[in-house]
C-alpha atoms as a PDB file:
ATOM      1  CA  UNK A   1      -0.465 -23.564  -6.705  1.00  0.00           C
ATOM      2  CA  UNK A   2      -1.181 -24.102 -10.281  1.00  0.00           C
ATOM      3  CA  UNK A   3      -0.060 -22.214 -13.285  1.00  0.00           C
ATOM      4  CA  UNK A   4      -3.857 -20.871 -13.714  1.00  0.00           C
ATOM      5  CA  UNK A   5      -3.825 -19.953 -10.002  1.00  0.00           C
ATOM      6  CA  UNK A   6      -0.944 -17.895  -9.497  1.00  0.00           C
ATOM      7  CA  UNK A   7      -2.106 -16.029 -12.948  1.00  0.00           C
ATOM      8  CA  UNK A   8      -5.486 -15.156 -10.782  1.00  0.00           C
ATOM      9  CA  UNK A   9      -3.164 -14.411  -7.579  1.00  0.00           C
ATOM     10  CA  UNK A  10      -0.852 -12.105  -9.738  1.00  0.00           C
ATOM     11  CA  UNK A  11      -3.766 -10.222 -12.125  1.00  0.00           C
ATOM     12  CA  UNK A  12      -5.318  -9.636  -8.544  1.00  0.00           C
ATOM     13  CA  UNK A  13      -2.355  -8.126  -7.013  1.00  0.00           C
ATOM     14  CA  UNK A  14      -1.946  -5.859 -10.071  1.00  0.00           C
ATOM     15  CA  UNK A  15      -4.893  -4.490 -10.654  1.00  0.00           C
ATOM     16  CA  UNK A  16      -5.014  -3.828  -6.733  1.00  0.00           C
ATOM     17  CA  UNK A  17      -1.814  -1.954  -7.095  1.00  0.00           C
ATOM     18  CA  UNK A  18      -3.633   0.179  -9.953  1.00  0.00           C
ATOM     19  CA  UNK A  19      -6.728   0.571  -7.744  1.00  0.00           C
ATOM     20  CA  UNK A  20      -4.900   2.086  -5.153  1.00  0.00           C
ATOM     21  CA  UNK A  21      -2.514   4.106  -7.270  1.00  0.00           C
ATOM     22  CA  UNK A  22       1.038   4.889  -7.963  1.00  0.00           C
ATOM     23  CA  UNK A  23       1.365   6.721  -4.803  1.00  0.00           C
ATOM     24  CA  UNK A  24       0.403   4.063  -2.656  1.00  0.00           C
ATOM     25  CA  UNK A  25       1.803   1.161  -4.006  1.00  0.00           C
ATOM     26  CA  UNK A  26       4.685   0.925  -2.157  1.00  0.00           C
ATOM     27  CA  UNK A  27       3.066   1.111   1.211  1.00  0.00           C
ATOM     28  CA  UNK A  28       0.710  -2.120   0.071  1.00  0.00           C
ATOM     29  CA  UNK A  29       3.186  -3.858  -0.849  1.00  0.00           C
ATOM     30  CA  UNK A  30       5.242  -3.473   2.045  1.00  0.00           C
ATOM     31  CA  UNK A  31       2.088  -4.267   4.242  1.00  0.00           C
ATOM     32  CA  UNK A  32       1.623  -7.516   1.373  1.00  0.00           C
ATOM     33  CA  UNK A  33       5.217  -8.488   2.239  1.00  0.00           C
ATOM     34  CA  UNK A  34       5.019  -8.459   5.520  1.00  0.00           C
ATOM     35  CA  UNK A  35       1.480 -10.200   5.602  1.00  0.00           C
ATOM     36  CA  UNK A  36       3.084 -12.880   3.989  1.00  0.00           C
ATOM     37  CA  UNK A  37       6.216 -13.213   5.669  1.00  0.00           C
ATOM     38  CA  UNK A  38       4.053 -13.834   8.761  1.00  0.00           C
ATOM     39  CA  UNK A  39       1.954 -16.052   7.061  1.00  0.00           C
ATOM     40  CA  UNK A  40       5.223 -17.880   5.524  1.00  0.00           C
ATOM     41  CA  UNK A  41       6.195 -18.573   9.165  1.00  0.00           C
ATOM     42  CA  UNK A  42      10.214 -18.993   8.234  1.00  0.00           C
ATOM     43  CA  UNK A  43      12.758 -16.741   8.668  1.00  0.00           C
ATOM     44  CA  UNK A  44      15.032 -18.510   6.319  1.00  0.00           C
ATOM     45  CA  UNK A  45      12.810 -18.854   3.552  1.00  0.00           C
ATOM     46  CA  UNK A  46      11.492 -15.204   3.855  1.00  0.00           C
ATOM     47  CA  UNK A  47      14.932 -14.520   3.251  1.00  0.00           C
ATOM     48  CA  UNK A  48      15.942 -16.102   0.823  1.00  0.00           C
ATOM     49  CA  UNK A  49      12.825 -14.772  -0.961  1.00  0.00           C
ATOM     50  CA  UNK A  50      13.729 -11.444  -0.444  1.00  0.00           C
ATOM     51  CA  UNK A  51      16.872 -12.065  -2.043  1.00  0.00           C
ATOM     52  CA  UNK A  52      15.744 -13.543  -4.743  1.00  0.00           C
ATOM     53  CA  UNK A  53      13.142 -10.583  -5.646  1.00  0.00           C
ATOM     54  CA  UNK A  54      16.167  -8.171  -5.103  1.00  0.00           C
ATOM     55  CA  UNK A  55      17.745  -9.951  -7.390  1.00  0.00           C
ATOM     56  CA  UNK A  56      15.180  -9.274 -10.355  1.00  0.00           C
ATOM     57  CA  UNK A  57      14.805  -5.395  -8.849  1.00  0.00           C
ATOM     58  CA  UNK A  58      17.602  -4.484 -11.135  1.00  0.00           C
ATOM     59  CA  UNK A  59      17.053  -6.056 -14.275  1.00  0.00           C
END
């Protein structure tokens, strides 16, 4: 994925969130993460991305 494409990916996920509202944010995103951990296929590297995002969470 380029740089230009992930901007597009990211702006859409935002303004989604926004769309949707505070309140509900948290339930898209869980349903995002798990489409995507399906869609990523590996256990292993789901992991490790959730570890890396929790990671960030703090800081």
């Amino acid at each position: 994925m380029t740089e230009a494409e992930l901007d597009v990916v990211y702006t859409r996920l935002c303004k989604t969130m926004t769309q949707l509202g505070e309140g509900n944010a948290p339930l898209f995103l869980a349903r995002f993460a798990l489409l995507a951990i399906e869609k990523i296929g590996d256990a292993d590297v789901s992991l490790g991305l959730i570890d890396a995002a929790g990671d960030g969470a703090g800081s």
